[in-house]
C-alpha atoms as a PDB file:
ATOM      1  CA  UNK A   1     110.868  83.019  25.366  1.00  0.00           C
ATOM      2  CA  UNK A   2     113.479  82.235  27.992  1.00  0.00           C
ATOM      3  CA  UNK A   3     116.023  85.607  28.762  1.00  0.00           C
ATOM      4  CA  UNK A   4     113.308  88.223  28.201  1.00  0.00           C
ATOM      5  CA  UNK A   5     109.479  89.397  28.889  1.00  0.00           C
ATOM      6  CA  UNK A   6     106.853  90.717  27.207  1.00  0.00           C
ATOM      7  CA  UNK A   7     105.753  93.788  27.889  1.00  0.00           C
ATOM      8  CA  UNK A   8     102.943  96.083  26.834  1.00  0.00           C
ATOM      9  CA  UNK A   9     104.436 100.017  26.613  1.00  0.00           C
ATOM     10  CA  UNK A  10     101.824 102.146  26.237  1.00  0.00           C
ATOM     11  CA  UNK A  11     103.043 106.154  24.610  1.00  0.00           C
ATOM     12  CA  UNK A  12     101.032 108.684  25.440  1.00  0.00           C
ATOM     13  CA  UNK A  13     101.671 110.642  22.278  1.00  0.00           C
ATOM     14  CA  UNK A  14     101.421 107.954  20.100  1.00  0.00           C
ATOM     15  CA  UNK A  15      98.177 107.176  21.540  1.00  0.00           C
ATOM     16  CA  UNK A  16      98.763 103.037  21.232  1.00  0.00           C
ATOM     17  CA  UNK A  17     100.401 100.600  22.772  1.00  0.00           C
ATOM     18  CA  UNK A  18     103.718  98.827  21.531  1.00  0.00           C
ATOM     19  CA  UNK A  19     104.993  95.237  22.961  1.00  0.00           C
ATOM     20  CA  UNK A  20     108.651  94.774  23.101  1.00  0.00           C
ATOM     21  CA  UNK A  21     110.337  91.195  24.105  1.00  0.00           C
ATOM     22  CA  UNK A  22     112.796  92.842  26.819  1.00  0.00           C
ATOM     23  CA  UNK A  23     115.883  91.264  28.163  1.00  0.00           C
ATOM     24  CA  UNK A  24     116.062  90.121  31.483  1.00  0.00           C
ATOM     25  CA  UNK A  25     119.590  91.318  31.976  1.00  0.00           C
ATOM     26  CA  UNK A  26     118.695  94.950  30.892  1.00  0.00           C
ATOM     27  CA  UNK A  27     118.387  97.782  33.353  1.00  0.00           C
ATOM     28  CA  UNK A  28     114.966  99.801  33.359  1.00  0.00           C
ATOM     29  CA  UNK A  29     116.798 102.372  32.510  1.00  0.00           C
ATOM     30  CA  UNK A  30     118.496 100.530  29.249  1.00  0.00           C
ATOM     31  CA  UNK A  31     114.972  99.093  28.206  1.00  0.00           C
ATOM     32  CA  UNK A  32     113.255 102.161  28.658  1.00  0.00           C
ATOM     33  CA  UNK A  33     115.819 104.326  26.376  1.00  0.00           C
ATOM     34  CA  UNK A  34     115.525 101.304  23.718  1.00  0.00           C
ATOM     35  CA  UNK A  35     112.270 101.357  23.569  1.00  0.00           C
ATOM     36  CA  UNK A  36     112.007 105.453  22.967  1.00  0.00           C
ATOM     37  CA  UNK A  37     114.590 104.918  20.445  1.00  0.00           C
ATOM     38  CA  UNK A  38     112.257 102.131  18.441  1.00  0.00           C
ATOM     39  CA  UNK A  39     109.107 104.233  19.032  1.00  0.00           C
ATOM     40  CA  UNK A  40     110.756 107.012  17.118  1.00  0.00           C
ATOM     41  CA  UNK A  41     112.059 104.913  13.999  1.00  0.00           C
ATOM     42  CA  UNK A  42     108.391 103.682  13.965  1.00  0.00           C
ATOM     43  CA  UNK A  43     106.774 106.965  14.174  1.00  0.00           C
ATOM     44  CA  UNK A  44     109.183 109.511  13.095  1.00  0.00           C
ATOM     45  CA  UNK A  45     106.739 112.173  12.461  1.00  0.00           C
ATOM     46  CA  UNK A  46     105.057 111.873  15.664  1.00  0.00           C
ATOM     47  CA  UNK A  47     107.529 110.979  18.227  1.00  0.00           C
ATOM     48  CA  UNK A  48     111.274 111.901  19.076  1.00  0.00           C
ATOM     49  CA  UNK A  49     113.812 109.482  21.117  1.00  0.00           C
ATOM     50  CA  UNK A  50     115.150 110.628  24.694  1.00  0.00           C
ATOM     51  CA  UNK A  51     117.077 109.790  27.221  1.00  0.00           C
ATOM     52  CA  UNK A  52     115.394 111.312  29.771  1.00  0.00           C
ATOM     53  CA  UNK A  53     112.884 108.659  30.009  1.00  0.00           C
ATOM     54  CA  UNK A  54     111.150 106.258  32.318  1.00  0.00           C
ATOM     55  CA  UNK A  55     108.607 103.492  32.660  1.00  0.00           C
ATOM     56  CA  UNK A  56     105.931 103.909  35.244  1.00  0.00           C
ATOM     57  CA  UNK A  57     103.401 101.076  35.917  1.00  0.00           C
ATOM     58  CA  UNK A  58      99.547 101.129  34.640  1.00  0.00           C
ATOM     59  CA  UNK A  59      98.421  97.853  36.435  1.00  0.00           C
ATOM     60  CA  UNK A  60      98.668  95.991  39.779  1.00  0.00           C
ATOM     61  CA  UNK A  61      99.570  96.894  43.333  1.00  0.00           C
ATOM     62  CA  UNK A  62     102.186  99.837  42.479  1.00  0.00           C
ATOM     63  CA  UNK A  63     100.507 101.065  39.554  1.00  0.00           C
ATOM     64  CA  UNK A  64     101.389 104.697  38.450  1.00  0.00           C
ATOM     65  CA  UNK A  65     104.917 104.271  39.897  1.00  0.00           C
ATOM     66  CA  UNK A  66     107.877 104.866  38.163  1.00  0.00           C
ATOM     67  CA  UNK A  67     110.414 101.824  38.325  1.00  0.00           C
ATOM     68  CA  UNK A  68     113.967 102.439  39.833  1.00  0.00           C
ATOM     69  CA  UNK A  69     116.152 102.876  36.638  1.00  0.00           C
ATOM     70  CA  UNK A  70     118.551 101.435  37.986  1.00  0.00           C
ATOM     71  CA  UNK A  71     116.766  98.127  38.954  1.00  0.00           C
ATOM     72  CA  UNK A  72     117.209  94.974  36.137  1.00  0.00           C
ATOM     73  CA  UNK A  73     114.853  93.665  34.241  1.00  0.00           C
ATOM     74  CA  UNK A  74     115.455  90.063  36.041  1.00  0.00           C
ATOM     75  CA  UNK A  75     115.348  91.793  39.388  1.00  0.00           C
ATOM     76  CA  UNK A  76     111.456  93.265  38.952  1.00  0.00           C
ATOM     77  CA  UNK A  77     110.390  90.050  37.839  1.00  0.00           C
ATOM     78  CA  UNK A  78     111.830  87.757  40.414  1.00  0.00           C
ATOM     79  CA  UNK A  79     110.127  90.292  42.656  1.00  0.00           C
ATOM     80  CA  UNK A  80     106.404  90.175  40.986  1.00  0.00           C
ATOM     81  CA  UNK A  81     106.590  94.148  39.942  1.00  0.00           C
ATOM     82  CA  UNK A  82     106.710  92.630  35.895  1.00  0.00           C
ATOM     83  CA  UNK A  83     105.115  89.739  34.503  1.00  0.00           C
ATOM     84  CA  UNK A  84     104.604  88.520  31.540  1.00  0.00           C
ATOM     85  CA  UNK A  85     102.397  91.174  29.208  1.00  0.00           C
ATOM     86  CA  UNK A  86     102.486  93.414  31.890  1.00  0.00           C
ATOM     87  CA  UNK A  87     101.248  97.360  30.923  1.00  0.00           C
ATOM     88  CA  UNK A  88     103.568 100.315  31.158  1.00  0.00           C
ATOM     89  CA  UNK A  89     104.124 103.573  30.058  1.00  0.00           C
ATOM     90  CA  UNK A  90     106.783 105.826  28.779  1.00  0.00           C
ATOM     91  CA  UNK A  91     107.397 108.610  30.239  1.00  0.00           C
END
């Protein structure tokens, strides 16, 4: 899908993975709160949204690094840090 990437978001107490379609114009920062926020209308019961949340890599060359929130979406891909179905984690 042109505009956005697949990723793989693995949270830790949900104990599965979820993939979300992310836009490439999005900040890390922006993706990762949207993503806590979906996790918790999923999962009410077992997880609770927050903003104080980041995305750290679980694959490839910088994996278990957290990505600058600050950095877009487009940004880490043009630079080969996300790729399609890539595997993070919220943290």
């Amino acid at each position: 899908m042109r505009g956005k990437v697949l990723l793989s978001v693995r949270l830790a107490a949900l104990e599965r993975p979820f993939e979300f379609r992310v836009p490439l114009d999005m900040t890390v920062e922006q993706a990762a709160r949207l993503m806590s926020q979906m996790a918790a209308q999923m999962e009410p019961a077992r997880y609770e949204a927050s903003d104080e949340v980041d995305l750290m890599l679980c694959d490839g060359p910088g994996a278990g690094g957290q990505l600058n929130p600050n950095e877009s979406v487009r940004a880490l891909v043009e630079q080969g840090a996300l790729v399609e179905g890539a595997h993070l984690a919220l943290v």
